[in-house]
N, C-alpha and C. Protein backbone atom coordinates (compact mmCIF):
# COMPACT_ATOMS: atom_id res chain seq x y z
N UNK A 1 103.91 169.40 106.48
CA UNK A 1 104.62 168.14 106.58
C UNK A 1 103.61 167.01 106.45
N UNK A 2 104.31 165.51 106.34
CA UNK A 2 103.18 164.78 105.95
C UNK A 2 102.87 164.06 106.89
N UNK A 3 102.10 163.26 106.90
CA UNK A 3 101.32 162.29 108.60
C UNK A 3 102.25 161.46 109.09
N UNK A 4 102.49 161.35 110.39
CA UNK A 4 103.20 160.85 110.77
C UNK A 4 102.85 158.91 110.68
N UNK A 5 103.96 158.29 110.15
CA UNK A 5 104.16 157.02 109.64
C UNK A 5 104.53 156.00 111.00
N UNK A 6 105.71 156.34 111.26
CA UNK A 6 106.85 155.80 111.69
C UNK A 6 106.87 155.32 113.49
N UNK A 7 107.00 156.79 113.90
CA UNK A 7 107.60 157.31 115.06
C UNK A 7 106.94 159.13 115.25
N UNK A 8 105.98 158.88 116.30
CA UNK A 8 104.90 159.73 116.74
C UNK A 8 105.67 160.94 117.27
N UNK A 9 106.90 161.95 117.03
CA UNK A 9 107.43 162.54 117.41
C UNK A 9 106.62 163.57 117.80
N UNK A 10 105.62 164.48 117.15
CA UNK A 10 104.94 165.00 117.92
C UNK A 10 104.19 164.83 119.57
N UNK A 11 103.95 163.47 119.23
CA UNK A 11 103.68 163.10 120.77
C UNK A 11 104.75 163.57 121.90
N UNK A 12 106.18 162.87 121.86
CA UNK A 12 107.35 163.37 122.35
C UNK A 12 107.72 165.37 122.51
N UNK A 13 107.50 165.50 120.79
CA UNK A 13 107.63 167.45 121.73
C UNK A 13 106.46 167.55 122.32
N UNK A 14 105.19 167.16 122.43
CA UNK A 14 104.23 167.81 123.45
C UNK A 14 104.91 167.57 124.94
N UNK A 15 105.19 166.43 125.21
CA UNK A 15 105.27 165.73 126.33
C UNK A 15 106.67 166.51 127.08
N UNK A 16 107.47 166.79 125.72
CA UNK A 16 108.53 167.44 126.54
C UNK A 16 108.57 169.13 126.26
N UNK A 17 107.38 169.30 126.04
CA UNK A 17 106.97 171.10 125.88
C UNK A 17 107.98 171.77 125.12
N UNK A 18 108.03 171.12 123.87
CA UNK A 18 109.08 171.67 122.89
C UNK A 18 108.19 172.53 121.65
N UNK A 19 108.41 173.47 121.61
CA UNK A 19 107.18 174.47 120.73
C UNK A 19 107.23 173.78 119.02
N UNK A 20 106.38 174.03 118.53
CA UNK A 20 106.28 173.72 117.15
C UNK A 20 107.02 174.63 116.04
N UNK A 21 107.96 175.49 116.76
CA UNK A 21 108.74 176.31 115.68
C UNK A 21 109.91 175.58 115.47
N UNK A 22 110.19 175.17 117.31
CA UNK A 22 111.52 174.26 117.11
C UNK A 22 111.45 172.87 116.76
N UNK A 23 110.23 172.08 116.52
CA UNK A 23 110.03 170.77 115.75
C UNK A 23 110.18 171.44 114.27
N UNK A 24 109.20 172.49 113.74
CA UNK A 24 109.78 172.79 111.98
C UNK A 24 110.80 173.17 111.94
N UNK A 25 111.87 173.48 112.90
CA UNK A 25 112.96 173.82 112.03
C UNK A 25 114.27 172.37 112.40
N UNK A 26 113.78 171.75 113.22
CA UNK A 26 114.38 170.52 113.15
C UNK A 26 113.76 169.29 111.97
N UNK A 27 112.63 169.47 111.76
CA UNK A 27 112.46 168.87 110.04
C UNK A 27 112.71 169.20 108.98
N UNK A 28 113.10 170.50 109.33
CA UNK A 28 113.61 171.41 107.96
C UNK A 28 115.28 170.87 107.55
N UNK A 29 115.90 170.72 108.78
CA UNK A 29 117.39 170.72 108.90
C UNK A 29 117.62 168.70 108.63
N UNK A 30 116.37 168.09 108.98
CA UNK A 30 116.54 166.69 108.75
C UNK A 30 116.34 166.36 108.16
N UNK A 31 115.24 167.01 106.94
CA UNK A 31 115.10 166.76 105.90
C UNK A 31 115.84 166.87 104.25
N UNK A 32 116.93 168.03 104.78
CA UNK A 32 118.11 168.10 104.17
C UNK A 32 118.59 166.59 103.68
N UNK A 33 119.04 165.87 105.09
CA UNK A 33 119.42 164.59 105.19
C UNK A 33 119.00 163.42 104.49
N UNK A 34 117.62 163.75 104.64
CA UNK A 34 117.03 162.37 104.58
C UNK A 34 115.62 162.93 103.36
N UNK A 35 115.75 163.45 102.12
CA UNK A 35 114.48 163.85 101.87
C UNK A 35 113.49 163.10 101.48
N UNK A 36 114.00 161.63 100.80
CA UNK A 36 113.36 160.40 100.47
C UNK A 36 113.25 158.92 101.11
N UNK A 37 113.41 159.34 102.51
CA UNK A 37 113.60 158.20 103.42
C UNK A 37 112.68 158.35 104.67
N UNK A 38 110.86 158.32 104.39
CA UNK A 38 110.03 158.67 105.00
C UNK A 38 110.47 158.07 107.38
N UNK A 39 110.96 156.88 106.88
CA UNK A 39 111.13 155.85 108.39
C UNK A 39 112.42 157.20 108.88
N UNK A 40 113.61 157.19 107.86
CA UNK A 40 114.73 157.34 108.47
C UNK A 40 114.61 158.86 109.06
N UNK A 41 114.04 159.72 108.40
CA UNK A 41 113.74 161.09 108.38
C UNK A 41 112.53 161.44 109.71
N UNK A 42 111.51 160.64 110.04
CA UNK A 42 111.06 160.54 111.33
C UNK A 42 111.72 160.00 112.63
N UNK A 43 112.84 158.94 112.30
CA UNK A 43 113.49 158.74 113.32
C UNK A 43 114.47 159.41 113.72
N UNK A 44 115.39 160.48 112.92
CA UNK A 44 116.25 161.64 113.40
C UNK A 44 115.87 162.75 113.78
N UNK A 45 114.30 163.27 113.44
CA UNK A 45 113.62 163.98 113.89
C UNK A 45 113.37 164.12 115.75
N UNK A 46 112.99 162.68 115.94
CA UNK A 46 112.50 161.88 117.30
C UNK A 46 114.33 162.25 117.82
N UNK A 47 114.74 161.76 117.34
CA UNK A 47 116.40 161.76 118.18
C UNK A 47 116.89 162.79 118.68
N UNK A 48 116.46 164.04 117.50
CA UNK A 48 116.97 164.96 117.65
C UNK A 48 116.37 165.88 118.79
N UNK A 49 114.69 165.40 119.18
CA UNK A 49 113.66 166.08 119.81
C UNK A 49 114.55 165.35 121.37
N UNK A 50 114.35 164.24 121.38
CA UNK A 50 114.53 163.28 122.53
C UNK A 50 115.91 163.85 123.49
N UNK A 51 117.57 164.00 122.27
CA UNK A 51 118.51 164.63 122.67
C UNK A 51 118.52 165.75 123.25
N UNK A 52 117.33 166.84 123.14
CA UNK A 52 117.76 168.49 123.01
C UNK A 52 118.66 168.92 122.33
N UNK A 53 118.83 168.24 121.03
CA UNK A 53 120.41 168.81 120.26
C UNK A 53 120.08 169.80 119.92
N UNK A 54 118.97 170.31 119.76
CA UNK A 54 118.52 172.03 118.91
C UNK A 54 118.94 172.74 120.07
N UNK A 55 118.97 172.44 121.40
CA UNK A 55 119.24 173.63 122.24
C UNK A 55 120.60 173.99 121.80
N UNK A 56 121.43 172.92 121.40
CA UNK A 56 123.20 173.74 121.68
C UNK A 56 123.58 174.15 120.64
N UNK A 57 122.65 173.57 119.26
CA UNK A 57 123.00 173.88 117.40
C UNK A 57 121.74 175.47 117.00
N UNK A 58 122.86 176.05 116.28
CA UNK A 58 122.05 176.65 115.93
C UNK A 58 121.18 176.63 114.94
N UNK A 59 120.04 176.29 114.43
CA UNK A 59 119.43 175.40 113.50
C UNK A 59 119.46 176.85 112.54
């Protein structure tokens, strides 16, 4: 993935001890979305980390 721009989401899964399998497969699934929208595609990433929505979806 590429350097973070935007919104430091890695900072956020450390902080909330979210493993790095479940950050790639929540960029995988947001990037669907957003593949040319470097801001918008880090900020649903962050949302999605921030929510716990990966706990209840099955990515």
């Amino acid at each position: 993935m590429e350097t973070i721009k935007y919104f430091d989401y890695y900072k956020i899964a450390g902080e909330m001890n979210i493993s790095q399998d479940i950050v790639n497969m929540v960029e995988k699934e947001v990037k669907k979305e957003f593949p040319d929208d470097r801001m918008m595609f880090e900020l649903h990433v962050m949302r999605a980390l921030k929510s716990r929505y990966w706990e209840s979806v099955s990515l």
